[in-house]
Every structure is written in structure tokens, then in C-alpha cells.
PDB file of N, CA and C in Angstrom:
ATOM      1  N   UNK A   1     145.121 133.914  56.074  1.00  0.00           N
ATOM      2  CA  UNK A   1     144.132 133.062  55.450  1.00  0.00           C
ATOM      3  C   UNK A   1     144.507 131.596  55.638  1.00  0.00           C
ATOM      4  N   UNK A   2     145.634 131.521  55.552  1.00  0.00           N
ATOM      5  CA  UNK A   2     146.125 129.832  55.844  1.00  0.00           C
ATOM      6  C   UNK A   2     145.842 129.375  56.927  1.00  0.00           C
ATOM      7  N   UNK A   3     146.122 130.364  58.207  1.00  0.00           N
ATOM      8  CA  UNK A   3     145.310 129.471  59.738  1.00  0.00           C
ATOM      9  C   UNK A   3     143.806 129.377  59.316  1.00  0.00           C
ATOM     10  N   UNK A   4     143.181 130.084  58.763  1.00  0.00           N
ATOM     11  CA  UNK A   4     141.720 129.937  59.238  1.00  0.00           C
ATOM     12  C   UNK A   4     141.690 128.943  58.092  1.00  0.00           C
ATOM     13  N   UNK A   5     141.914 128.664  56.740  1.00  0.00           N
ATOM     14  CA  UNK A   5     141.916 127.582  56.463  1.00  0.00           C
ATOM     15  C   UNK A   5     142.095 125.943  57.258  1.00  0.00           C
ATOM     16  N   UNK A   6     143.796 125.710  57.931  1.00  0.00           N
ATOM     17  CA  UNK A   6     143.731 124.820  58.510  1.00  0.00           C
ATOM     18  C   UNK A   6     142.939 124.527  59.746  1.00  0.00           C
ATOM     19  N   UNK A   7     141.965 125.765  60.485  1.00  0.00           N
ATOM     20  CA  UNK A   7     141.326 125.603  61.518  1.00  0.00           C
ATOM     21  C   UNK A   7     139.691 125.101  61.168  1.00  0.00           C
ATOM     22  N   UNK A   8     139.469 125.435  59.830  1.00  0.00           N
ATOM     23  CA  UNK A   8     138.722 124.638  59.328  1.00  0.00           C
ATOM     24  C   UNK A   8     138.679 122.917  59.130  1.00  0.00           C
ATOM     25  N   UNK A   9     139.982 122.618  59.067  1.00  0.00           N
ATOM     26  CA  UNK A   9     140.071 121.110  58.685  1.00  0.00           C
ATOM     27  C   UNK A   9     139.625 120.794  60.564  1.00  0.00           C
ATOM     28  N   UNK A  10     139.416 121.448  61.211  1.00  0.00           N
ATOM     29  CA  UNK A  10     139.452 120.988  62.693  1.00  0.00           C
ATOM     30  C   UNK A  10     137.639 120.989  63.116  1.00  0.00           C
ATOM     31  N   UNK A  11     136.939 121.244  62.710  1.00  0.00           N
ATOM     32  CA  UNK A  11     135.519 121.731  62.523  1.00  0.00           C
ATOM     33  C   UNK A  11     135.240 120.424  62.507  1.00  0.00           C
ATOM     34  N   UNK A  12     133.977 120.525  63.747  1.00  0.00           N
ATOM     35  CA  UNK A  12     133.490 119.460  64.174  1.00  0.00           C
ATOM     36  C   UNK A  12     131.797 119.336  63.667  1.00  0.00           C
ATOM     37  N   UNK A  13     131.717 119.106  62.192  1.00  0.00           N
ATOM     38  CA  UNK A  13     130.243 119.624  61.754  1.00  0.00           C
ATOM     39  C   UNK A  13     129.950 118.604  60.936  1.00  0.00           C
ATOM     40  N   UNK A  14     129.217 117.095  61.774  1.00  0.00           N
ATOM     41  CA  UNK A  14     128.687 116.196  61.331  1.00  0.00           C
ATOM     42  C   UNK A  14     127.288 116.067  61.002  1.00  0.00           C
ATOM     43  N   UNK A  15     126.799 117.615  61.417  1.00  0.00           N
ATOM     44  CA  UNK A  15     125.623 117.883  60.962  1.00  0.00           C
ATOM     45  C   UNK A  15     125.121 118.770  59.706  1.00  0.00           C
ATOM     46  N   UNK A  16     125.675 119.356  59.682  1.00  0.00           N
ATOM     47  CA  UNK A  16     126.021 120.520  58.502  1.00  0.00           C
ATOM     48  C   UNK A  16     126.459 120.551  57.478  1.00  0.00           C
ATOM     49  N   UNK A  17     127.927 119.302  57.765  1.00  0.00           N
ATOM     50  CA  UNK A  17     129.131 119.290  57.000  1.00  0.00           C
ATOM     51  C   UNK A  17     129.518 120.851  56.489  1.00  0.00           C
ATOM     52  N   UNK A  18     129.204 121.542  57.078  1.00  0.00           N
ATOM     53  CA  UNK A  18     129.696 123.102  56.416  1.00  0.00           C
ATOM     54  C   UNK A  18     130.937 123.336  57.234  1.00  0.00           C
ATOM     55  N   UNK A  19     131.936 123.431  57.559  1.00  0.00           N
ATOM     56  CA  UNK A  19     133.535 123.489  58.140  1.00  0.00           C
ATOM     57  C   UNK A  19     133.688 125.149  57.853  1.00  0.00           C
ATOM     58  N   UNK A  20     133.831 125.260  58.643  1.00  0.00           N
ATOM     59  CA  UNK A  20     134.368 126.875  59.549  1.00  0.00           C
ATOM     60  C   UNK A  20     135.693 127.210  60.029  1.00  0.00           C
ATOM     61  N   UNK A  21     136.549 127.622  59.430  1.00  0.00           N
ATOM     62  CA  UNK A  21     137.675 128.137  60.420  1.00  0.00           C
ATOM     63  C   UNK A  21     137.770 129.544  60.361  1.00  0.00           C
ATOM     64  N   UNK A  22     138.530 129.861  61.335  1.00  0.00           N
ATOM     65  CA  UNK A  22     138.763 131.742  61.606  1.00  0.00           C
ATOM     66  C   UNK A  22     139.811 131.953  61.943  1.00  0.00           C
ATOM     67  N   UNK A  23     140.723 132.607  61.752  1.00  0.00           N
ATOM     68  CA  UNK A  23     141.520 132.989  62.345  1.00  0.00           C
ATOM     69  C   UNK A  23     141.754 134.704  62.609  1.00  0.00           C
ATOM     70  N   UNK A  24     141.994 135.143  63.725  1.00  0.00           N
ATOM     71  CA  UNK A  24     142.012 136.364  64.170  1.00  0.00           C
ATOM     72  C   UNK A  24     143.163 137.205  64.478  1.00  0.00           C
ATOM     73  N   UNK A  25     143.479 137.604  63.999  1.00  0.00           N
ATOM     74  CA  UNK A  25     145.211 138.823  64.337  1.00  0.00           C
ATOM     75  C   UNK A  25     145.119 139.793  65.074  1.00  0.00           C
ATOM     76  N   UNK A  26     145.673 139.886  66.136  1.00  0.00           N
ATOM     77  CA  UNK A  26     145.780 140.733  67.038  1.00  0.00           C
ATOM     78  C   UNK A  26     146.722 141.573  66.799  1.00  0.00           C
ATOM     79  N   UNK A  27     146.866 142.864  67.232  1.00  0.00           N
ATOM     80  CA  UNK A  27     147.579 144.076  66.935  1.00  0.00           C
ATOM     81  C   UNK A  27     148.964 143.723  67.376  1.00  0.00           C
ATOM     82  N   UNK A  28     148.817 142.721  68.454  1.00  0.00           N
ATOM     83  CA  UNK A  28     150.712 142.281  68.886  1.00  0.00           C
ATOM     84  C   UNK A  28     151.337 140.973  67.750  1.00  0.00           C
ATOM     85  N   UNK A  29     150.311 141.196  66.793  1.00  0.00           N
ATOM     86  CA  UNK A  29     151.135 139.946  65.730  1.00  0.00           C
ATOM     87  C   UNK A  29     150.525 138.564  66.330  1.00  0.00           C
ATOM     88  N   UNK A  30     150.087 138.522  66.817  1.00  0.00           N
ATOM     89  CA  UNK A  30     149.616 137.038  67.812  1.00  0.00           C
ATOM     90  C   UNK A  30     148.289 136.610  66.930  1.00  0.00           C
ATOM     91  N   UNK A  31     148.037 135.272  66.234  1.00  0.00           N
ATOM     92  CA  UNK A  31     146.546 134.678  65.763  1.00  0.00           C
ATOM     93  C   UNK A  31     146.167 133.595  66.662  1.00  0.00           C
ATOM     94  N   UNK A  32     144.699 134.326  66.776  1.00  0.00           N
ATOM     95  CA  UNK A  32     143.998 133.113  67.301  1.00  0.00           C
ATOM     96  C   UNK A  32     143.225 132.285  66.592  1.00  0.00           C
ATOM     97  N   UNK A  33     143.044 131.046  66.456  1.00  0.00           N
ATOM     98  CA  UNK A  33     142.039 130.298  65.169  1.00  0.00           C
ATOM     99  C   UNK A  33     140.588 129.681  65.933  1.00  0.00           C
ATOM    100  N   UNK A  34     139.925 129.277  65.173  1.00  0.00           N
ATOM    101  CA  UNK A  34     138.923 128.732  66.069  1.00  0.00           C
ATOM    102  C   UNK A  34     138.126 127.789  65.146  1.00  0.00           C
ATOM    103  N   UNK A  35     137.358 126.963  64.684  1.00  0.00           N
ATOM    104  CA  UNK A  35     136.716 126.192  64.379  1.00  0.00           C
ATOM    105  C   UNK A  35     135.330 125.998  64.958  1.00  0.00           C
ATOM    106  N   UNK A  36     134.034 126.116  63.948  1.00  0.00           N
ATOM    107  CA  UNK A  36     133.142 125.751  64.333  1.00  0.00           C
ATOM    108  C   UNK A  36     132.672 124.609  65.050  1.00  0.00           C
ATOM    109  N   UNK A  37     131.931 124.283  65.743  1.00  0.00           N
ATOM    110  CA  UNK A  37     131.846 123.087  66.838  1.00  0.00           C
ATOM    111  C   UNK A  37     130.289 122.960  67.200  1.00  0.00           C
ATOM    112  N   UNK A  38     129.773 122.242  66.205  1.00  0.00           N
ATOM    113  CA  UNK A  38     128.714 121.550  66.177  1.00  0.00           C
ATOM    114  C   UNK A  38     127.921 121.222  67.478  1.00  0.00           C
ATOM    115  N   UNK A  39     127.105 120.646  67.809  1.00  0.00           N
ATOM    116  CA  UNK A  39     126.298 120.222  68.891  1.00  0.00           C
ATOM    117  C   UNK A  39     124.690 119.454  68.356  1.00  0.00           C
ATOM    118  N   UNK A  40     124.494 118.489  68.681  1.00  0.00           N
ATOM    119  CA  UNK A  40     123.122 117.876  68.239  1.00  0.00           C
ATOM    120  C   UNK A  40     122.087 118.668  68.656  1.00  0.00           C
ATOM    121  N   UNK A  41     122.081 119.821  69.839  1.00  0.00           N
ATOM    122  CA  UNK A  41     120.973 120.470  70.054  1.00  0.00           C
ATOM    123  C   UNK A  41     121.457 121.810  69.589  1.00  0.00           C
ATOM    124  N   UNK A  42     121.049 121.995  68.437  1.00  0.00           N
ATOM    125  CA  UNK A  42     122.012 123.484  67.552  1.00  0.00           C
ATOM    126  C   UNK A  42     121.891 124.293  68.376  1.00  0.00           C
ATOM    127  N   UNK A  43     121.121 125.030  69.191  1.00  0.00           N
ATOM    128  CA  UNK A  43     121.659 125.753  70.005  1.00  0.00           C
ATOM    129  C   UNK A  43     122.857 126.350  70.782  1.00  0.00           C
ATOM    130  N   UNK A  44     123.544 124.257  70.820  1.00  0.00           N
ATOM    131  CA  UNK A  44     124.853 124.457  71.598  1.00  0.00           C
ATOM    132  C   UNK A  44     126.234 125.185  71.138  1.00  0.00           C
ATOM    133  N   UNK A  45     125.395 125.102  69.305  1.00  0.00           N
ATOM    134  CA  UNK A  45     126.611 125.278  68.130  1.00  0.00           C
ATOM    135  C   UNK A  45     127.279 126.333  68.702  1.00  0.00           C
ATOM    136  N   UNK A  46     128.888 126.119  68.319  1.00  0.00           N
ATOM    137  CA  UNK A  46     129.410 127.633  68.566  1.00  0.00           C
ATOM    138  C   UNK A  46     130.192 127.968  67.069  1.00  0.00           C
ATOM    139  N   UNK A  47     129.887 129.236  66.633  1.00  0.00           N
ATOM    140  CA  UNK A  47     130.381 129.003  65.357  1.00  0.00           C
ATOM    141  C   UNK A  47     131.904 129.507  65.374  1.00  0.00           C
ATOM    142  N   UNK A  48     132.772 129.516  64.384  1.00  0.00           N
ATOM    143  CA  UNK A  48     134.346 129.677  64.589  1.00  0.00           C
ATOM    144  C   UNK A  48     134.659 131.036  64.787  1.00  0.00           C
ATOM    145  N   UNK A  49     133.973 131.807  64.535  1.00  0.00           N
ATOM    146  CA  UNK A  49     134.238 132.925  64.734  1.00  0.00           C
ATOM    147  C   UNK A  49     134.645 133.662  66.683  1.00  0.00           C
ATOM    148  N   UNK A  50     133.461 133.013  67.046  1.00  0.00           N
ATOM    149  CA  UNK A  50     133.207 133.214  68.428  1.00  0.00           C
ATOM    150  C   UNK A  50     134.845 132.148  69.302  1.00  0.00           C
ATOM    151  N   UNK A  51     134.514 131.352  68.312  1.00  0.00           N
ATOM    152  CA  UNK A  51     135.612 130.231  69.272  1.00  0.00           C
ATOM    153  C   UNK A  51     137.146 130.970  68.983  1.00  0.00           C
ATOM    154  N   UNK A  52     137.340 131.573  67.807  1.00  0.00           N
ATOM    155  CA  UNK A  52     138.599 132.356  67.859  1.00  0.00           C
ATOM    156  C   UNK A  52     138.512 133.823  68.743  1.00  0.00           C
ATOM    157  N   UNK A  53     137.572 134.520  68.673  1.00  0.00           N
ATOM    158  CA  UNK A  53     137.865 135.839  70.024  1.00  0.00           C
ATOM    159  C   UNK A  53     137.581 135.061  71.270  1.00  0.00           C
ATOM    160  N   UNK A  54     136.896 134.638  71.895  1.00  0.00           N
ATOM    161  CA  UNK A  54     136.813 133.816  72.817  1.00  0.00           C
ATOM    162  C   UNK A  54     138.017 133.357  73.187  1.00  0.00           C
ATOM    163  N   UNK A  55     139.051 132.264  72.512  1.00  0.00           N
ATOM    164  CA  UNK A  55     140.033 132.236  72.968  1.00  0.00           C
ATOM    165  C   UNK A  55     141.263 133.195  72.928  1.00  0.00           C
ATOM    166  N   UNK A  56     141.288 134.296  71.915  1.00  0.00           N
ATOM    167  CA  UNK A  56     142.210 135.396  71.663  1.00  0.00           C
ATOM    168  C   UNK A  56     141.713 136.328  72.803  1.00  0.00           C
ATOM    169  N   UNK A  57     140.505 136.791  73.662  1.00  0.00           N
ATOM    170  CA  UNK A  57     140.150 137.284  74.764  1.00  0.00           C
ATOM    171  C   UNK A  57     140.691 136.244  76.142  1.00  0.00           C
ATOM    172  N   UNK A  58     140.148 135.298  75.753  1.00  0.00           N
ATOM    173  CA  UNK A  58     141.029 134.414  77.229  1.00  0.00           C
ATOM    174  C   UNK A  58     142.624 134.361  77.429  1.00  0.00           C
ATOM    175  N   UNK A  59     142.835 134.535  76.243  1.00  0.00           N
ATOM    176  CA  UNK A  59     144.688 134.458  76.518  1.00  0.00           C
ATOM    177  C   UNK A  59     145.267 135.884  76.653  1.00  0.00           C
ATOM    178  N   UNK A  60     144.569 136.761  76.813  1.00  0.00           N
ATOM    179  CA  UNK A  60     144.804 138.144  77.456  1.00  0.00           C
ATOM    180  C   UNK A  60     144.925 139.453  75.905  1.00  0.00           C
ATOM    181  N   UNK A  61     144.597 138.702  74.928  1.00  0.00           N
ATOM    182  CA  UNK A  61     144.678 139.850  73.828  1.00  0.00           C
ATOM    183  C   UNK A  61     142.709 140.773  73.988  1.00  0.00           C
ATOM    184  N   UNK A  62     143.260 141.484  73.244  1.00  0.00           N
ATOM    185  CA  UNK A  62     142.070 143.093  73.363  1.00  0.00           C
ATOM    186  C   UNK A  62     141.591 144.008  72.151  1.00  0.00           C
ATOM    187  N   UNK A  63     142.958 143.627  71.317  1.00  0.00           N
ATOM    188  CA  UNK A  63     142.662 144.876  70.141  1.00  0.00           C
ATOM    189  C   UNK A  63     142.877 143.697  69.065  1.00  0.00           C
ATOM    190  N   UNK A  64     141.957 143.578  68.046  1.00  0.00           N
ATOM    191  CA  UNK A  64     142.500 142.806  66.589  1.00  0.00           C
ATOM    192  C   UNK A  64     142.595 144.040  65.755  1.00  0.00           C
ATOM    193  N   UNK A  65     143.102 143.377  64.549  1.00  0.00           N
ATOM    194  CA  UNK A  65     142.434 144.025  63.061  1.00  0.00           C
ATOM    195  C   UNK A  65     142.022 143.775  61.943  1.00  0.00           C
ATOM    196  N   UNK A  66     142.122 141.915  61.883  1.00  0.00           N
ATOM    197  CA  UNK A  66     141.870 141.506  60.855  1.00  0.00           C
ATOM    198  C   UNK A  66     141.234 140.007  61.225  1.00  0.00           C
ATOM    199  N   UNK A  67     140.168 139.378  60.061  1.00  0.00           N
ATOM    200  CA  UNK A  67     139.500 138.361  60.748  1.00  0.00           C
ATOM    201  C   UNK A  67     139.555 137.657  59.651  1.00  0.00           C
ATOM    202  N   UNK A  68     140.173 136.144  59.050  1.00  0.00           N
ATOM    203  CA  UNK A  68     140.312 135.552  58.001  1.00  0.00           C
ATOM    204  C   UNK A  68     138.924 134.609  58.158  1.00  0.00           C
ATOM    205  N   UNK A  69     138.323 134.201  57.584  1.00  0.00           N
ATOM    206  CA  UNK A  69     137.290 133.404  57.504  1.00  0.00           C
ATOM    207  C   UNK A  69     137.428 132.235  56.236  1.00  0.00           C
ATOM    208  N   UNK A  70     136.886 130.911  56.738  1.00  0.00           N
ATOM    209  CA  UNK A  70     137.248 130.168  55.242  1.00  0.00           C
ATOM    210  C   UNK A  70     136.566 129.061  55.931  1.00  0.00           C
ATOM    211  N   UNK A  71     136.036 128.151  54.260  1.00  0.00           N
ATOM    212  CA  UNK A  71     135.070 127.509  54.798  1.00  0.00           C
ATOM    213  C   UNK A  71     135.144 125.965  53.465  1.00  0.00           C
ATOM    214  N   UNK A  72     134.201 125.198  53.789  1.00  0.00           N
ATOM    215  CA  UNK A  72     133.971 124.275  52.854  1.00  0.00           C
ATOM    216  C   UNK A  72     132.644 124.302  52.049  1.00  0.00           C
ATOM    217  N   UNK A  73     131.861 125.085  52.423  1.00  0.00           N
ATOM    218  CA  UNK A  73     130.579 124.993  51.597  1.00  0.00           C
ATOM    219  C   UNK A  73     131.074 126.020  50.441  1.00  0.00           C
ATOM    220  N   UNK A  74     129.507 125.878  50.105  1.00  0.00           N
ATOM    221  CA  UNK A  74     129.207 126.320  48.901  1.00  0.00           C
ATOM    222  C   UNK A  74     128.664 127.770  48.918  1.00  0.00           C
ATOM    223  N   UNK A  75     128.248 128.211  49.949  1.00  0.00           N
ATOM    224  CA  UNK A  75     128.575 129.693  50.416  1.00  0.00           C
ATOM    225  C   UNK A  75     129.388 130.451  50.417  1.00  0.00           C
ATOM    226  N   UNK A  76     129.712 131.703  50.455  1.00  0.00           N
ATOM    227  CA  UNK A  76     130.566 132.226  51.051  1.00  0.00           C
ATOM    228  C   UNK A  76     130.318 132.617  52.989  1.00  0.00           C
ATOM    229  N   UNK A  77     130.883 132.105  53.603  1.00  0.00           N
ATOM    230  CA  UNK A  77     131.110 132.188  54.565  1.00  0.00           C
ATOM    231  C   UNK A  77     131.088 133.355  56.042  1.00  0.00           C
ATOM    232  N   UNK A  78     130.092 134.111  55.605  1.00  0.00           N
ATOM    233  CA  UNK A  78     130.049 135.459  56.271  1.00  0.00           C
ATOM    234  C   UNK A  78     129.523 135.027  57.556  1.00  0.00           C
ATOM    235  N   UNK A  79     129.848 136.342  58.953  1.00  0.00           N
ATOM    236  CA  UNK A  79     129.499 135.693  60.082  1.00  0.00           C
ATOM    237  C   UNK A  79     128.518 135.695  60.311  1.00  0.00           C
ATOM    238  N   UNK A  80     127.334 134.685  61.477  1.00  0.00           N
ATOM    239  CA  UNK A  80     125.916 135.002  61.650  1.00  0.00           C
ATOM    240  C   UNK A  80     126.187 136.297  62.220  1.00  0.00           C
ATOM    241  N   UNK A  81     124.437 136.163  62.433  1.00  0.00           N
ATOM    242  CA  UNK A  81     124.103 137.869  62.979  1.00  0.00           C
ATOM    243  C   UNK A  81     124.411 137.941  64.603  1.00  0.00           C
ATOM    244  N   UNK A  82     124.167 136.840  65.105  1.00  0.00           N
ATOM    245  CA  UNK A  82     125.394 136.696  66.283  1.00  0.00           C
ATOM    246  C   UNK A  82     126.546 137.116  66.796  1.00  0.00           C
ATOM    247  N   UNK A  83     127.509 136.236  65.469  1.00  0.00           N
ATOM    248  CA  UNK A  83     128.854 136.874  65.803  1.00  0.00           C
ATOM    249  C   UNK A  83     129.083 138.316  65.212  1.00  0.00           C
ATOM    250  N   UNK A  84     128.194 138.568  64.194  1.00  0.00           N
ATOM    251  CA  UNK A  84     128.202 140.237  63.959  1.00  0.00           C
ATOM    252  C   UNK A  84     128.143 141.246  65.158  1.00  0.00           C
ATOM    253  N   UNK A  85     127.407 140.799  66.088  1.00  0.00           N
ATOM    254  CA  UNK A  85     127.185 141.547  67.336  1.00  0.00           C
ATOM    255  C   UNK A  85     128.236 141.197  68.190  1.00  0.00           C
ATOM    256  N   UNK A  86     128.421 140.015  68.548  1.00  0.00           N
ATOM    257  CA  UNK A  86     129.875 139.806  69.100  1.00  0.00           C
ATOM    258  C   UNK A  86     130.762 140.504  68.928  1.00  0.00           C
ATOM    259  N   UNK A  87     131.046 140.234  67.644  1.00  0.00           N
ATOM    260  CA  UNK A  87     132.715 140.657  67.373  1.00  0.00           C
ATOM    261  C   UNK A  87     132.698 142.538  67.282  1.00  0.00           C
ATOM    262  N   UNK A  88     131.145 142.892  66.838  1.00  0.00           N
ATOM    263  CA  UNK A  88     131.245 144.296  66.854  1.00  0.00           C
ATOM    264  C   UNK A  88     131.678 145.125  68.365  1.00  0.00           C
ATOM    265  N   UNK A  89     131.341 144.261  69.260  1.00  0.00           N
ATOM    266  CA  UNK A  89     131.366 144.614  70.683  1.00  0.00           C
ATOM    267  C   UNK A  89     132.986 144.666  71.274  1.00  0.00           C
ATOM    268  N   UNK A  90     133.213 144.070  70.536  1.00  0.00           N
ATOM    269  CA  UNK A  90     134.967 143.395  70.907  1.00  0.00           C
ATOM    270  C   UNK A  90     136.281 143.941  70.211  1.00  0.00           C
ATOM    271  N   UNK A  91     135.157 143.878  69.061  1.00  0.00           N
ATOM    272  CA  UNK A  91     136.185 144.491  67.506  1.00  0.00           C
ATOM    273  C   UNK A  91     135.922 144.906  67.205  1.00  0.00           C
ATOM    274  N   UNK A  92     134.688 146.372  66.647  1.00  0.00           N
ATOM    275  CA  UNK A  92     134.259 147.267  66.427  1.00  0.00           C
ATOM    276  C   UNK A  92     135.158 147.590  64.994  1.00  0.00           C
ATOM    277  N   UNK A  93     135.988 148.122  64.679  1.00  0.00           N
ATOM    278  CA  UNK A  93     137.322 148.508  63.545  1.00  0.00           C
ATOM    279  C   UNK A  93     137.282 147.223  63.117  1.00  0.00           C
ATOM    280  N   UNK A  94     137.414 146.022  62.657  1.00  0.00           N
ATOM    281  CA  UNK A  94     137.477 144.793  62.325  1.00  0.00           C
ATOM    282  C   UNK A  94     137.187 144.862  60.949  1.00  0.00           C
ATOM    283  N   UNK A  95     138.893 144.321  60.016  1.00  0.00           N
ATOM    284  CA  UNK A  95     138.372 144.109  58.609  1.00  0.00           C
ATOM    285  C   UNK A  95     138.290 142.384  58.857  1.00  0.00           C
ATOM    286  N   UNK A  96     137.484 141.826  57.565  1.00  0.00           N
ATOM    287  CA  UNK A  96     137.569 140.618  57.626  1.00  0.00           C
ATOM    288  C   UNK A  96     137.692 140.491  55.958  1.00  0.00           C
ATOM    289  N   UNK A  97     138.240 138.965  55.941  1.00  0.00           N
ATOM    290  CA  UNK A  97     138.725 138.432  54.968  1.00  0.00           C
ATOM    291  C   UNK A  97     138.530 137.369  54.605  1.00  0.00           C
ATOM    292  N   UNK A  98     137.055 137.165  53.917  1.00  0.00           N
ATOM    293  CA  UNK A  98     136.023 136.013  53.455  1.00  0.00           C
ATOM    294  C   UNK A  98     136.946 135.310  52.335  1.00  0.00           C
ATOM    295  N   UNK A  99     137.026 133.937  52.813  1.00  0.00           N
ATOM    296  CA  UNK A  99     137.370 132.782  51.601  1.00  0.00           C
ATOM    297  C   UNK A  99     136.295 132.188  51.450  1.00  0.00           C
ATOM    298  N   UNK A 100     136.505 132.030  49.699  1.00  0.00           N
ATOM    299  CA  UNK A 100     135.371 131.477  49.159  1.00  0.00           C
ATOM    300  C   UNK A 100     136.349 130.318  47.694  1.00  0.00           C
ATOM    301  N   UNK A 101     136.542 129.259  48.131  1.00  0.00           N
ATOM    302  CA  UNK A 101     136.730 128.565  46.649  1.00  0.00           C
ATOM    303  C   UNK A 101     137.717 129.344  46.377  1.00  0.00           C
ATOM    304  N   UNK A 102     138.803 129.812  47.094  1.00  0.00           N
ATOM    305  CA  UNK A 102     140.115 130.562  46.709  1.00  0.00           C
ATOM    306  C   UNK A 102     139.952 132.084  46.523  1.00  0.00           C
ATOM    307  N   UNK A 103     138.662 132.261  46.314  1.00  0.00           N
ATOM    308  CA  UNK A 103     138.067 134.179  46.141  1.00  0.00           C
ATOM    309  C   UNK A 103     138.701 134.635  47.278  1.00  0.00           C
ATOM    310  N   UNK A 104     139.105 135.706  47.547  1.00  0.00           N
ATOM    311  CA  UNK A 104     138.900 136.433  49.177  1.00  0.00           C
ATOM    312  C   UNK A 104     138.588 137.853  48.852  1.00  0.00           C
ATOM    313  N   UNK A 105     137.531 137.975  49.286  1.00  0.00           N
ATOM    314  CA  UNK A 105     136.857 139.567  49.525  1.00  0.00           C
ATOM    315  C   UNK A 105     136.768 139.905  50.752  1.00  0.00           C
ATOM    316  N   UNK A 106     137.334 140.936  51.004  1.00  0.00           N
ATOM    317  CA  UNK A 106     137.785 142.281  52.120  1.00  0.00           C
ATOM    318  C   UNK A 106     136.565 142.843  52.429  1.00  0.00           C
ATOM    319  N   UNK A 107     136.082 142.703  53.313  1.00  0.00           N
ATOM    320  CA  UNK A 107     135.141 144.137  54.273  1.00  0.00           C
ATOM    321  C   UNK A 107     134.964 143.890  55.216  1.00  0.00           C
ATOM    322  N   UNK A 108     134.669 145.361  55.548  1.00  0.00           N
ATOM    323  CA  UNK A 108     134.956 146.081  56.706  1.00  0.00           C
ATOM    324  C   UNK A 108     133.636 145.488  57.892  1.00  0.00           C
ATOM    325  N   UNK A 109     133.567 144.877  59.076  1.00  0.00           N
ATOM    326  CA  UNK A 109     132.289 144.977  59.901  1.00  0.00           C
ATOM    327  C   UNK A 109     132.122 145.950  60.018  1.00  0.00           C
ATOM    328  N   UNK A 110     131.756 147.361  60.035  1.00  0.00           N
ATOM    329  CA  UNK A 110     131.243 148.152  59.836  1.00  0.00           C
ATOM    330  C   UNK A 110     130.401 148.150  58.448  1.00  0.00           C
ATOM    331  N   UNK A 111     130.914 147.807  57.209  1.00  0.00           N
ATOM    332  CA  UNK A 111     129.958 147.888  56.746  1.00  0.00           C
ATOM    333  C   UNK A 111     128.915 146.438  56.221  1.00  0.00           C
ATOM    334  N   UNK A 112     129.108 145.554  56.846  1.00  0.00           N
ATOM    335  CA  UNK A 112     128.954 144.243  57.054  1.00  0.00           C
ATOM    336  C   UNK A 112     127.575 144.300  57.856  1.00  0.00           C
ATOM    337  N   UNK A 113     127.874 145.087  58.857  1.00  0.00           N
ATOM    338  CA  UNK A 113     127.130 145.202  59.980  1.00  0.00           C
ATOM    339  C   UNK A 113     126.834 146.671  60.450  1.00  0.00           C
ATOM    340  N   UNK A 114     125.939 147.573  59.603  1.00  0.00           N
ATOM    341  CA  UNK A 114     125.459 148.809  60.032  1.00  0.00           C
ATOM    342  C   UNK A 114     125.257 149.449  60.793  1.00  0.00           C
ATOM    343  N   UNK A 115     124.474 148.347  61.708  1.00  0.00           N
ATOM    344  CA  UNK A 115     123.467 149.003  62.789  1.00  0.00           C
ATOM    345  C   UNK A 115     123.339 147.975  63.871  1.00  0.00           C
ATOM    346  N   UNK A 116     124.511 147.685  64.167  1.00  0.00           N
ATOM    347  CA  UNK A 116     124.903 147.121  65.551  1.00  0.00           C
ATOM    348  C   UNK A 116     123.260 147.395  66.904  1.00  0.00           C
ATOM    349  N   UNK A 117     123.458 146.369  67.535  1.00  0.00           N
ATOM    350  CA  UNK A 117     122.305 147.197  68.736  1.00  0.00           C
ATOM    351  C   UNK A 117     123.611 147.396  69.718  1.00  0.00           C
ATOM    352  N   UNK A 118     122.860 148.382  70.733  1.00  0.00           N
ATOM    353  CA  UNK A 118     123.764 149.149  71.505  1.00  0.00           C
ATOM    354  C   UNK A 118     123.135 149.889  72.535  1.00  0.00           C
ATOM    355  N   UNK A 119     124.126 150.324  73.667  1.00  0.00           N
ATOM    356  CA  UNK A 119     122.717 150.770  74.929  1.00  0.00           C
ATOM    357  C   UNK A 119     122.780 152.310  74.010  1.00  0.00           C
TER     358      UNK A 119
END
């Protein structure tokens, strides 16, 4: 929870002000973090979730098991329906671990995310 905290202070969201960090654990002990990253044409947004497997896939990891999430709003911080499909594709088994204002609640993408699409 502490990387995806400090990968939040790295969140580039002058539009939003909503700050995103993630951090991701891979089965060899290895975290990857990532930070949301804004764009004036939201489209470009990439949210932190994606930017931590993204780089935990580029540096040659494959299997996670756990996904810390933490944020500055006033939400709790769950992933879009995006990275739900993402990470289900990648990480399928994936617990995650929502910070909220110091709360952290545990669940599972599976049950986060039901009904994945799929060929």
C-alpha cells in the first residue's frame, strides 16, 4: 500500500486533481507502481493502473497477485471498466487492495468484475 500511495504523489492530474497510484506485486516479490497521467484530450488519459502492468509486463514479469490502489479523492478508487478488462486479461486471479482515507478493502477482480468479455 505504501508504493501505490507514493506513486500517487507522482500523478500528473491537473485536470481532475483526482491522483492515482498503483502498485502491483508480482509473484517474484518484484512491484511495479504506476501513476495516473492525465492528457488535455482525455482520451489520451492513462489511468495508474494500466501504467503499473504495462510497465511490470515490459520489464519481463507475467504472473501478479496483488494490486494496491490509493488515491486523493473523495472516492474510493476502484478501477475503470477499462482497466477491469485489462488487468482481467493479464491478471485474471488478481486480489486488489482499495485505499480510501486510510480504509483498505480487499477484493477479488473476479468479483469486482463478473463478466469479463471474452472470445
Amino acid at each position: 500500500m505504501s508504493a501505490s500511495r507514493q506513486a500517487a504523489k507522482r500523478a500528473y492530474a491537473p485536470y481532475s486533481k483526482y491522483r492515482v497510484g498503483a502498485a502491483l506485486l508480482g509473484r517474484s516479490e518484484k512491484i511495479s507502481t504506476g501513476c495516473n497521467i492525465e492528457n488535455i484530450s482525455y482520451g489520451a488519459t492513462v489511468c495508474a493502473e494500466r501504467v503499473a502492468l504495462w510497465k511490470a509486463l515490459s520489464e519481463g514479469q507475467k504472473h501478479f497477485t496483488w494490486l494496491a490502489i490509493s488515491s486523493s479523492g473523495k472516492t474510493k478508487p476502484y478501477p475503470c471498466g477499462i482497466c477491469r478488462q485489462v488487468l482481467q486479461e493479464f491478471c485474471p486471479d488478481l486480489n486488489l487492495l482499495i485505499d480510501h482515507g486510510g480504509q483498505t478493502e480487499i477484493i477479488a477482480l473476479k468479483d469486482l468484475f463478473p463478466k469479463p468479455f471474452s472470445n
